[in-house]
N, C-alpha and C. Protein backbone atom coordinates (compact mmCIF):
# COMPACT_ATOMS: atom_id res chain seq x y z
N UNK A 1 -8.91 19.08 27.84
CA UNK A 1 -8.90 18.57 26.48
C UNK A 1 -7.77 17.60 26.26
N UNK A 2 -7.33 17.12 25.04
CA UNK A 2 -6.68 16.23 24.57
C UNK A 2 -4.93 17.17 24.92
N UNK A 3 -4.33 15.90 24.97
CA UNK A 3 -2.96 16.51 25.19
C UNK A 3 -1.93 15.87 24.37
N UNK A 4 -0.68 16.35 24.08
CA UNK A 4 0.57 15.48 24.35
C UNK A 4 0.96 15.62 25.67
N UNK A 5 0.85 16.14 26.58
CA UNK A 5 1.62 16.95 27.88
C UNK A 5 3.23 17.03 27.56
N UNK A 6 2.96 18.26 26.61
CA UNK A 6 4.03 18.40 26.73
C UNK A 6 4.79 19.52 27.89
N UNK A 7 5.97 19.63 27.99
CA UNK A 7 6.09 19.94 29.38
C UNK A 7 7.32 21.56 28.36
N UNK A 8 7.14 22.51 29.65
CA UNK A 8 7.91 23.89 29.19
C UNK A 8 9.24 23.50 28.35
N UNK A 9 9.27 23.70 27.56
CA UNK A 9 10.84 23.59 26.74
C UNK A 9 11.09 22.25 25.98
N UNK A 10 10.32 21.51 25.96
CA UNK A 10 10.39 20.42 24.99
C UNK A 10 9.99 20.81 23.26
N UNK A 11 10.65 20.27 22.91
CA UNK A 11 10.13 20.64 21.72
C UNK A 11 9.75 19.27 20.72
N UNK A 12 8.71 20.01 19.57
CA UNK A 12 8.36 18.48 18.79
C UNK A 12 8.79 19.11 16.84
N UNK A 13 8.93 18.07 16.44
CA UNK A 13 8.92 18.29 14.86
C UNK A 13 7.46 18.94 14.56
N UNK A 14 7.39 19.77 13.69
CA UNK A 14 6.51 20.19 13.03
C UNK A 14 5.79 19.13 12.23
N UNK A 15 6.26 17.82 12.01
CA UNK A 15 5.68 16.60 11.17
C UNK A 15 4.82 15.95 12.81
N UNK A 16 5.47 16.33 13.98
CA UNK A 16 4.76 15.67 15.08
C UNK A 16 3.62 16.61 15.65
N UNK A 17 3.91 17.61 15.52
CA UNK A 17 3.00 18.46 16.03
C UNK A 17 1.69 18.36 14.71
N UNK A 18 2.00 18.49 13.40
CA UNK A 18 0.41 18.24 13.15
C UNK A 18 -0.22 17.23 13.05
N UNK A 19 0.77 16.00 12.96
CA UNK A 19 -0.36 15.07 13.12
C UNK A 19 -0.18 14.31 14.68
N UNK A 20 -0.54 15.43 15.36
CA UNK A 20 -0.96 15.35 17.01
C UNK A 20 -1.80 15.75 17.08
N UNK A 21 -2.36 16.59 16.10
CA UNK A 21 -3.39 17.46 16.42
C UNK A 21 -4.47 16.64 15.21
N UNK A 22 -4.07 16.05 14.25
CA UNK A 22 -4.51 15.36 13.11
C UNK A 22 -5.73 14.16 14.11
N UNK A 23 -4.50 13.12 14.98
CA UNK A 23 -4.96 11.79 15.45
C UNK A 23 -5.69 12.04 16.65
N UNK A 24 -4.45 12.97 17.52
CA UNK A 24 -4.92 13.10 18.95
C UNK A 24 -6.05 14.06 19.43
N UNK A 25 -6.07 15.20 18.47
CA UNK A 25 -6.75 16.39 18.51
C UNK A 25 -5.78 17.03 20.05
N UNK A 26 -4.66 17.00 20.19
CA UNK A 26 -3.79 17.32 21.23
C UNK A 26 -3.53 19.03 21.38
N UNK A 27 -4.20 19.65 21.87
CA UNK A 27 -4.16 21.20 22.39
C UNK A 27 -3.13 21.89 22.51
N UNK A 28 -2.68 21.25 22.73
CA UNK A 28 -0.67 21.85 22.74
C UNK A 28 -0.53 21.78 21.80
N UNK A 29 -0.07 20.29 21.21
CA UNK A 29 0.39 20.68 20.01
C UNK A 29 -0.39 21.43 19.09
N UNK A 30 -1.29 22.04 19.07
CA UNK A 30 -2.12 23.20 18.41
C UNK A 30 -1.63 24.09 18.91
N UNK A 31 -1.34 24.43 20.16
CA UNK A 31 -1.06 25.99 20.65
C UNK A 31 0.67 25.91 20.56
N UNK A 32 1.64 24.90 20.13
CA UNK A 32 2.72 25.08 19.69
C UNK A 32 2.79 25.66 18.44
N UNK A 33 2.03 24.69 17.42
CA UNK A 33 1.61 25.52 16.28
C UNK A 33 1.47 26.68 15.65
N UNK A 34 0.52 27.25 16.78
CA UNK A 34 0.01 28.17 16.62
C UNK A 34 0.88 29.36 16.63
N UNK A 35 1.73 29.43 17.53
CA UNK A 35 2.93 29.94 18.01
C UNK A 35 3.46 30.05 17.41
N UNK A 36 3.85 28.85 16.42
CA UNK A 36 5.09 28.82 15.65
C UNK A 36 4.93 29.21 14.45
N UNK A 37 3.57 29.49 13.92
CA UNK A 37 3.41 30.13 12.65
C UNK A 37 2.63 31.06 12.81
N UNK A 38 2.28 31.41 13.88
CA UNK A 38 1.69 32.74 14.01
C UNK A 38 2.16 33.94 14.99
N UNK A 39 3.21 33.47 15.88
CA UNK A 39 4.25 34.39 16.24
C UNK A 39 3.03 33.76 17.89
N UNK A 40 1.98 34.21 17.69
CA UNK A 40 1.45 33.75 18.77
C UNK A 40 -0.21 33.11 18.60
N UNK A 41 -0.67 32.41 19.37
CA UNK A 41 -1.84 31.81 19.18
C UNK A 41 -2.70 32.93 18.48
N UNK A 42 -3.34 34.17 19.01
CA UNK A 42 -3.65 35.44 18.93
C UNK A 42 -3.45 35.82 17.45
N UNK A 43 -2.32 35.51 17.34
CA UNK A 43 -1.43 36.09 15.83
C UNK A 43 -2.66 34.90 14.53
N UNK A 44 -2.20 33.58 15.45
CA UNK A 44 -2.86 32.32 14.40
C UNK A 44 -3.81 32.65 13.77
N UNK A 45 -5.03 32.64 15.36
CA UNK A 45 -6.61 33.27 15.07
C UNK A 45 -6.56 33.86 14.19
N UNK A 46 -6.07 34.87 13.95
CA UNK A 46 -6.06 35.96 12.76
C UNK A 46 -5.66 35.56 11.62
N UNK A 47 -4.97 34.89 11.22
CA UNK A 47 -4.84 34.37 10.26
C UNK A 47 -5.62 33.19 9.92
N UNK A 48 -5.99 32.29 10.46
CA UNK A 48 -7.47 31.43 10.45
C UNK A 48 -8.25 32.47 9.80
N UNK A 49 -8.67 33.26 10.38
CA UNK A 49 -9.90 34.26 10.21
C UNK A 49 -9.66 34.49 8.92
N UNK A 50 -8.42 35.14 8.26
CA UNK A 50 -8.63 35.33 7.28
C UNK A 50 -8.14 34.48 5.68
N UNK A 51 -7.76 32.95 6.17
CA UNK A 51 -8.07 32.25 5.15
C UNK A 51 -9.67 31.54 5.75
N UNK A 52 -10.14 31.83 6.15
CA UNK A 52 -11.64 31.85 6.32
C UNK A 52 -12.46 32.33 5.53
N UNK A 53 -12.30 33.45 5.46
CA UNK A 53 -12.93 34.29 4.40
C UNK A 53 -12.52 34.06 3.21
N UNK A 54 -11.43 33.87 2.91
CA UNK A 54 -10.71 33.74 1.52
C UNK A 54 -11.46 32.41 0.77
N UNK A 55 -11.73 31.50 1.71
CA UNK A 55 -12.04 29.87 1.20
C UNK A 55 -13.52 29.85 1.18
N UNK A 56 -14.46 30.86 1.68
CA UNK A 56 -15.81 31.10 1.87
C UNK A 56 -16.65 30.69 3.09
N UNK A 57 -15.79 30.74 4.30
CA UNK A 57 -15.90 30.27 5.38
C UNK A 57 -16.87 31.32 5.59
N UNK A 58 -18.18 32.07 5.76
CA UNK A 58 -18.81 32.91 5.98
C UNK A 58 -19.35 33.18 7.38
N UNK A 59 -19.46 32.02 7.71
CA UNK A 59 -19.86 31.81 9.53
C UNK A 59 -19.47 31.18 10.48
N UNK A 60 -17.92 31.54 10.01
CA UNK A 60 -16.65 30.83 11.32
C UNK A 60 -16.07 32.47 11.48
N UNK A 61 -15.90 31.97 13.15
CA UNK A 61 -15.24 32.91 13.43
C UNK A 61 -13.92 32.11 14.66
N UNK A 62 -12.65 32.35 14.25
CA UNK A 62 -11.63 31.53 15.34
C UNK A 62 -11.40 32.31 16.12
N UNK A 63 -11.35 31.89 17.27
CA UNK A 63 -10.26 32.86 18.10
C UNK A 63 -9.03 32.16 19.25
N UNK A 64 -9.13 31.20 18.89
CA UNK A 64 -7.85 30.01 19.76
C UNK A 64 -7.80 28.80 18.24
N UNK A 65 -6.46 28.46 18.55
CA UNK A 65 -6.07 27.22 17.75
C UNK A 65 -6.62 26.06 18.42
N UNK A 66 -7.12 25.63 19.14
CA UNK A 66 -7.38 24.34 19.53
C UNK A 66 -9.14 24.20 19.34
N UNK A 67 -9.71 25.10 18.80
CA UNK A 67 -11.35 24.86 18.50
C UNK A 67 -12.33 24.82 20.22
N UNK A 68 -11.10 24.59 21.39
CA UNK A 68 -11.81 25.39 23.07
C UNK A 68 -13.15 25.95 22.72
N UNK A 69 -13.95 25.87 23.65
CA UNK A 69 -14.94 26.89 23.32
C UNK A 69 -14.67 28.20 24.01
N UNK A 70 -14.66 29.60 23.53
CA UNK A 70 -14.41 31.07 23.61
C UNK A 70 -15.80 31.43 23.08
N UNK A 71 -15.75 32.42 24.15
CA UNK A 71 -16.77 33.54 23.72
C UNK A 71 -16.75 34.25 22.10
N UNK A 72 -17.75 33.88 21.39
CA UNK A 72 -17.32 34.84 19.90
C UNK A 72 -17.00 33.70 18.86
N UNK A 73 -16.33 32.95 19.26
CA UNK A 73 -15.73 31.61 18.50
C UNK A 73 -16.73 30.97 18.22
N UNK A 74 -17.36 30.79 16.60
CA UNK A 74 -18.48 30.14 16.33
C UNK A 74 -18.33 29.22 14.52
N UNK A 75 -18.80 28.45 14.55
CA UNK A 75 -18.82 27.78 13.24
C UNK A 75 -20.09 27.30 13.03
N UNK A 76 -20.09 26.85 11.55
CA UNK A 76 -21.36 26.02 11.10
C UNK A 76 -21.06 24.90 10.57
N UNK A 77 -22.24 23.94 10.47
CA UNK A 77 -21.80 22.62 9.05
C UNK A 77 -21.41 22.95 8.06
N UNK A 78 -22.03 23.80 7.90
CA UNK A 78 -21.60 24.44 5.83
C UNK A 78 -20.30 24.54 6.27
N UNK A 79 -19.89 25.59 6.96
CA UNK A 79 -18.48 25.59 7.13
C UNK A 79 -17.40 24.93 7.02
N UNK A 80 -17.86 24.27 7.72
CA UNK A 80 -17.11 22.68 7.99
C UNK A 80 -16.51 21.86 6.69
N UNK A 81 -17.87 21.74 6.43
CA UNK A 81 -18.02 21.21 5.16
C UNK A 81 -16.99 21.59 3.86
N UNK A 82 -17.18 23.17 3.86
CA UNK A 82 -16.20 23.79 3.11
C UNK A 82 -14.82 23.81 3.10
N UNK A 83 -14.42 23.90 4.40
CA UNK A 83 -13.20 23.62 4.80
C UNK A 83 -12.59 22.25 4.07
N UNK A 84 -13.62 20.81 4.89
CA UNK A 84 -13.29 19.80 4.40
C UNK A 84 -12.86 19.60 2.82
N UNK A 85 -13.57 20.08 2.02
CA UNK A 85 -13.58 20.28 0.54
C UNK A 85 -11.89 21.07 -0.17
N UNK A 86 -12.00 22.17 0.90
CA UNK A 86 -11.02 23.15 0.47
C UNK A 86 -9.60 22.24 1.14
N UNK A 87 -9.66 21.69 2.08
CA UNK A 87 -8.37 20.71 2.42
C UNK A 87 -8.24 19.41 1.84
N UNK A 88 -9.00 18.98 1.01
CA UNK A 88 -9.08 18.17 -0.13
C UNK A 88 -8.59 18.54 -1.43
N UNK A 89 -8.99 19.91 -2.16
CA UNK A 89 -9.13 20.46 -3.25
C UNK A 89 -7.28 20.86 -3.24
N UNK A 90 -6.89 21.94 -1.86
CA UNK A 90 -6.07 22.58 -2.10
C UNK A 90 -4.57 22.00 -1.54
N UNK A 91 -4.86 21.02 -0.90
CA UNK A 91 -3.62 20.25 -0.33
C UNK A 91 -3.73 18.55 -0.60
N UNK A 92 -3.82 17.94 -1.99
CA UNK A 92 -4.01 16.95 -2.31
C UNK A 92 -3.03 15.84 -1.82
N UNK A 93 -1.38 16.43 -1.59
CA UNK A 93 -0.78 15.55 -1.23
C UNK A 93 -0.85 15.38 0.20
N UNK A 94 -1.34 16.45 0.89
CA UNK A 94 -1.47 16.46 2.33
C UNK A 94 -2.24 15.57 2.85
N UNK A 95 -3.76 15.65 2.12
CA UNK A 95 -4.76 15.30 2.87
C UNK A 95 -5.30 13.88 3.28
N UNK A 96 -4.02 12.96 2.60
CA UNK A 96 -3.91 11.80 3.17
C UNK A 96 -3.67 11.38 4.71
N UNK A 97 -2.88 12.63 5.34
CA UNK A 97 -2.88 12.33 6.71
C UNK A 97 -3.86 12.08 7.47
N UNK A 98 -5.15 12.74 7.22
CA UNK A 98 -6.57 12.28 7.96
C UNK A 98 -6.76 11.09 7.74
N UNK A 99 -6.45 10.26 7.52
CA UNK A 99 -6.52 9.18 7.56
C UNK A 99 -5.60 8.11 8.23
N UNK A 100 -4.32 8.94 8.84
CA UNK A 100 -3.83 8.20 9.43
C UNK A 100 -4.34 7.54 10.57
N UNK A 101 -4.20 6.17 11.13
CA UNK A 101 -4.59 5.37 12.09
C UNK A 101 -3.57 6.05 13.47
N UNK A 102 -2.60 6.13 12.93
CA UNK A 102 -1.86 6.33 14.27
C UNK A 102 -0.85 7.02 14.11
N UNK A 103 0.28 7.71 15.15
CA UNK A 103 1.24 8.75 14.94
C UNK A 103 2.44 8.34 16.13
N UNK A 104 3.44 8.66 16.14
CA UNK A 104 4.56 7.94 16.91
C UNK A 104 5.15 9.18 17.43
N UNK A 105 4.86 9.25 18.78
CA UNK A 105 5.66 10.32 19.94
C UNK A 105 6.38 9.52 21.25
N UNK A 106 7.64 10.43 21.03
CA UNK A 106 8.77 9.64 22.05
C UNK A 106 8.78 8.26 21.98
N UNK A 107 8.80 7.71 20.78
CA UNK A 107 8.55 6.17 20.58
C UNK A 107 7.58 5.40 20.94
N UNK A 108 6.70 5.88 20.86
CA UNK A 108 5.41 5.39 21.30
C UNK A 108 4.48 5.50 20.39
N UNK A 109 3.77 4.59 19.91
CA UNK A 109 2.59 4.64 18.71
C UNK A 109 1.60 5.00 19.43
N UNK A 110 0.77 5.88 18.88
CA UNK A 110 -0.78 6.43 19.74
C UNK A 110 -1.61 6.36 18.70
N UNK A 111 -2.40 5.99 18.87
CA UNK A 111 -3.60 5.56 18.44
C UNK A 111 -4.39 6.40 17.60
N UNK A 112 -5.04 6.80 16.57
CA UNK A 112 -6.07 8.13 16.21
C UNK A 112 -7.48 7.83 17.26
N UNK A 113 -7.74 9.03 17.24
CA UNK A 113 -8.84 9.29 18.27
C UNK A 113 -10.52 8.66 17.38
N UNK A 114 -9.79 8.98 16.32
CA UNK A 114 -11.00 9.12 15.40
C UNK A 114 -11.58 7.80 15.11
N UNK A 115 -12.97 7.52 15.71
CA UNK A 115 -13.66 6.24 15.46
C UNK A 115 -14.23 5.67 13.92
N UNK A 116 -14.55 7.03 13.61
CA UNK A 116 -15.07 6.79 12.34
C UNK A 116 -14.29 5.76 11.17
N UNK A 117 -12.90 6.16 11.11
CA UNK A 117 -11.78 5.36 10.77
C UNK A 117 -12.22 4.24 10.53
N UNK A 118 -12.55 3.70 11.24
CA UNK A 118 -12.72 1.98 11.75
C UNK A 118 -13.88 1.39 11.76
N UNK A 119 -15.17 2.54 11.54
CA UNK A 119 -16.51 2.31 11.71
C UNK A 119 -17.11 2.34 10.08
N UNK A 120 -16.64 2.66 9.27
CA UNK A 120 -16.93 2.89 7.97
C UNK A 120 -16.51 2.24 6.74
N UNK A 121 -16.23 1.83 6.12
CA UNK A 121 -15.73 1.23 4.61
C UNK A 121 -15.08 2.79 3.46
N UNK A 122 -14.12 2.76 3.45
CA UNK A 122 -13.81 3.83 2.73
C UNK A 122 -13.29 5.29 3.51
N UNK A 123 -13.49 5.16 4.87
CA UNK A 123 -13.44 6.13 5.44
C UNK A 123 -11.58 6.77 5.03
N UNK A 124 -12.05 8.17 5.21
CA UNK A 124 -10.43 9.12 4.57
C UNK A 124 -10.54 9.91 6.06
N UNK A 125 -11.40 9.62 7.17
CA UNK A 125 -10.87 10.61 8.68
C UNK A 125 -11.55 11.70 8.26
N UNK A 126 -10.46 12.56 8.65
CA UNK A 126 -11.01 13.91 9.13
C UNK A 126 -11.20 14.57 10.15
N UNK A 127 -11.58 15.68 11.18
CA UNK A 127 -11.69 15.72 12.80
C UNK A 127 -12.49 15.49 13.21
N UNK A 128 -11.93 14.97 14.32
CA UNK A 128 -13.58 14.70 15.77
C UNK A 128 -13.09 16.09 16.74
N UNK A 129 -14.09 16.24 17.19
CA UNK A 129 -14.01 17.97 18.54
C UNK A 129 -14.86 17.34 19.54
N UNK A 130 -14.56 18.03 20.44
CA UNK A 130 -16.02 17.99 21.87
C UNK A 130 -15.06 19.56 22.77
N UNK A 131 -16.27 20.06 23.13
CA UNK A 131 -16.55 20.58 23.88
C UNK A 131 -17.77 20.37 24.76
N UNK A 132 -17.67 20.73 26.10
CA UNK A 132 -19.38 20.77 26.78
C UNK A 132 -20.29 21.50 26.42
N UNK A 133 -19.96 22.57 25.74
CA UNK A 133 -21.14 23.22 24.89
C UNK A 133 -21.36 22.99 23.75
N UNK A 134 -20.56 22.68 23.07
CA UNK A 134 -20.63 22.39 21.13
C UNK A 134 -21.03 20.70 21.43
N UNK A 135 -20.93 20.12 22.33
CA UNK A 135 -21.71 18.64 22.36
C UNK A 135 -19.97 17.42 21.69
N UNK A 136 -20.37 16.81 20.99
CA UNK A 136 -19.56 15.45 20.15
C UNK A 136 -19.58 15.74 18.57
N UNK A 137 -18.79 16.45 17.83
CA UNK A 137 -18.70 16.60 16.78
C UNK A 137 -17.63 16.32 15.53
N UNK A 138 -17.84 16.21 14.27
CA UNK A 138 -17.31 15.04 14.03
C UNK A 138 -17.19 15.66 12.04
N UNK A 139 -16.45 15.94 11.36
CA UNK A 139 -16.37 16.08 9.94
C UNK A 139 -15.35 15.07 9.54
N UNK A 140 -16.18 14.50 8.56
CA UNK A 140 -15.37 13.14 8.03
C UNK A 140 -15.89 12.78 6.47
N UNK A 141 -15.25 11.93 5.65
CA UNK A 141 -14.98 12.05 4.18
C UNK A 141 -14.70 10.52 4.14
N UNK A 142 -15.29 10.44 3.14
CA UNK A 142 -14.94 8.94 2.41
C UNK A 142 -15.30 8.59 1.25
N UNK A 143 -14.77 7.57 0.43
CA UNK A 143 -14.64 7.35 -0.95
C UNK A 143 -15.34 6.04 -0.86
N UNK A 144 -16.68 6.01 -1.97
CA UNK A 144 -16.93 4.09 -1.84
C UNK A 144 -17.52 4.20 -3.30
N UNK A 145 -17.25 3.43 -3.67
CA UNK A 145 -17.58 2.98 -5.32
C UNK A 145 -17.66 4.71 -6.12
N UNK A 146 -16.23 5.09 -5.92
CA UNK A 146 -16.30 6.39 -7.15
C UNK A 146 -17.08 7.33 -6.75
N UNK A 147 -17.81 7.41 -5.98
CA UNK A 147 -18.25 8.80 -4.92
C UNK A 147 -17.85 9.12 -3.82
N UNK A 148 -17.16 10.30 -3.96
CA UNK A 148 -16.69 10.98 -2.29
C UNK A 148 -17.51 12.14 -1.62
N UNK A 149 -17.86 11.69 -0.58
CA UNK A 149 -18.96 12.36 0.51
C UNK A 149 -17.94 12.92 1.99
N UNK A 150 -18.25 14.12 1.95
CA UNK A 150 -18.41 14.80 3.35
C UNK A 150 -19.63 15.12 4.33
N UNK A 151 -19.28 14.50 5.17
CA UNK A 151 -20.23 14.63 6.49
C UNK A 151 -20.25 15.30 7.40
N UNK A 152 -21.13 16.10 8.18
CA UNK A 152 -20.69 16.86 9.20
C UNK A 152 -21.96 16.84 10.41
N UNK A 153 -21.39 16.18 11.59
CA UNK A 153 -22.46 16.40 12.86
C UNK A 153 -21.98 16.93 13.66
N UNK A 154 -22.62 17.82 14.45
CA UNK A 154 -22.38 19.02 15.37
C UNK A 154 -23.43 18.94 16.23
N UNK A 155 -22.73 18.71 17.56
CA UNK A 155 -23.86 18.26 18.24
C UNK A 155 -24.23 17.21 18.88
N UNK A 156 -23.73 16.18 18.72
CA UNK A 156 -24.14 14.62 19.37
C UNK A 156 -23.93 14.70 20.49
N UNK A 157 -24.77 13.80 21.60
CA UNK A 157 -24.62 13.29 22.80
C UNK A 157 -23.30 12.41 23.51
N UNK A 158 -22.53 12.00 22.31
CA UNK A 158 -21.83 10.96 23.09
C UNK A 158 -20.53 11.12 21.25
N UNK A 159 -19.60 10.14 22.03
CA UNK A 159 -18.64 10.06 20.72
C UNK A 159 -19.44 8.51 20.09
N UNK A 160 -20.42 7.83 19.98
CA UNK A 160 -21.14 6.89 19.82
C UNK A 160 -22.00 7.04 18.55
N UNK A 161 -22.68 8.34 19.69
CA UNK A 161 -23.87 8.81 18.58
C UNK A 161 -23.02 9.60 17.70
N UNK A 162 -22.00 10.62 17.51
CA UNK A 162 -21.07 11.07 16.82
C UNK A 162 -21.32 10.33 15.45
N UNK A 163 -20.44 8.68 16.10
CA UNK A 163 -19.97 8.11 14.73
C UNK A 163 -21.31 7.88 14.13
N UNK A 164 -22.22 7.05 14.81
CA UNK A 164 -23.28 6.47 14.03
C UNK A 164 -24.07 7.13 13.25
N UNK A 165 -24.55 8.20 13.65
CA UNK A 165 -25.10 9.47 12.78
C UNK A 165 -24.34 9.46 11.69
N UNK A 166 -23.07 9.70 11.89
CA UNK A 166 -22.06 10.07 10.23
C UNK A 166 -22.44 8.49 9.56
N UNK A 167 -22.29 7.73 10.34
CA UNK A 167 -21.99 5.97 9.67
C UNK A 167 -23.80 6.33 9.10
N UNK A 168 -24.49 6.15 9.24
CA UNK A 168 -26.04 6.57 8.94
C UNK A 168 -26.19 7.71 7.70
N UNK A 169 -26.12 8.61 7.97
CA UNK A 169 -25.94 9.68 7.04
C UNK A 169 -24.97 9.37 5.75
N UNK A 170 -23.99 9.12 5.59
CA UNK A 170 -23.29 8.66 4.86
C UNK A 170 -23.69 7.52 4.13
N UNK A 171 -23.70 6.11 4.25
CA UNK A 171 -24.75 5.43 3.28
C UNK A 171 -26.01 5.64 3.21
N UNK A 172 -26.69 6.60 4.04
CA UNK A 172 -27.58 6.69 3.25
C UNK A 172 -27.40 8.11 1.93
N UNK A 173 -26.44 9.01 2.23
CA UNK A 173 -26.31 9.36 0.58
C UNK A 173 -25.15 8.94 -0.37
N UNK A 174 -25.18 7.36 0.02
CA UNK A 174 -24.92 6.61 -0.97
C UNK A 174 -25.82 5.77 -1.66
């Protein structure tokens, strides 16, 4: 998966570590994270799980910070969806970071992973995932003439079909 590589004993700001995981979708810095506010990844899951439930997440179940595919570890669109909404609704000043283009480690600007960004008019980001079993998947949000839409594909063949489906789906429920 996606990395910083970071190496045993380095450490990153907590402003670098999430939006590493924001642009890069970077696994470490998720399982630093995870660590660091959950005593341990294990610890995280569990707490995922249960602002899961709290937010009406009904058919997610976490069990690693980095979204890996694990046995048991399952989500839906609705889900997704909800989430997206609830990290909109409940962290307003936050949720500008999905939208960042890019993030700066060890002096180095890196790029966001996220195509959609750049493929859309209005686009506000959001995450892209892949796994070999969950396919090219992709929840993303955008604002165009006074309506804001969340999208969610799960599933695509390629990071291509990813975007275009959302780019598709999206004006058309505009």
């Amino acid at each position: 998966g996606s990395a910083l590589d970071l190496k045993e004993g380095e450490t990153l700001t907590l402003e670098e570590a999430v939006m590493a995981v924001i642009t890069r979708s970077a696994n470490d810095a998720a399982v630093a994270l995870a660590e660091y506010l959950g005593g341990s990844e294990f610890g995280f899951a569990q707490r995922m799980n249960e602002t899961a439930r709290r937010i009406g997440l009904v058919s997610t179940h976490y069990l690693n910070a980095t979204g890996l595919s694990a046995p048991g570890q399952v989500t839906t669109a609705t889900d997704m969806a909800r989430l997206a909404l609830a990290l909109r609704h409940q962290f307003p000043g936050e949720y500008g970071r999905f939208a960042s283009r890019s993030m700066v480690w060890k002096k180095r600007t890196l790029p966001n992973l996220n195509g959609f960004l750049g493929a859309f008019a209005g686009a506000e980001g959001l995450k892209t995932g892949f796994t070999c079993p969950a396919g090219y998947n992709l929840v993303a949000a955008a604002t165009r003439d006074g309506k804001s839409l969340i999208g969610v594909v799960l599933g695509a063949h390629s990071r291509d079909e990813r975007e275009s489906l959302m780019v598709r789906m999206l004006n058309r429920a505009l």
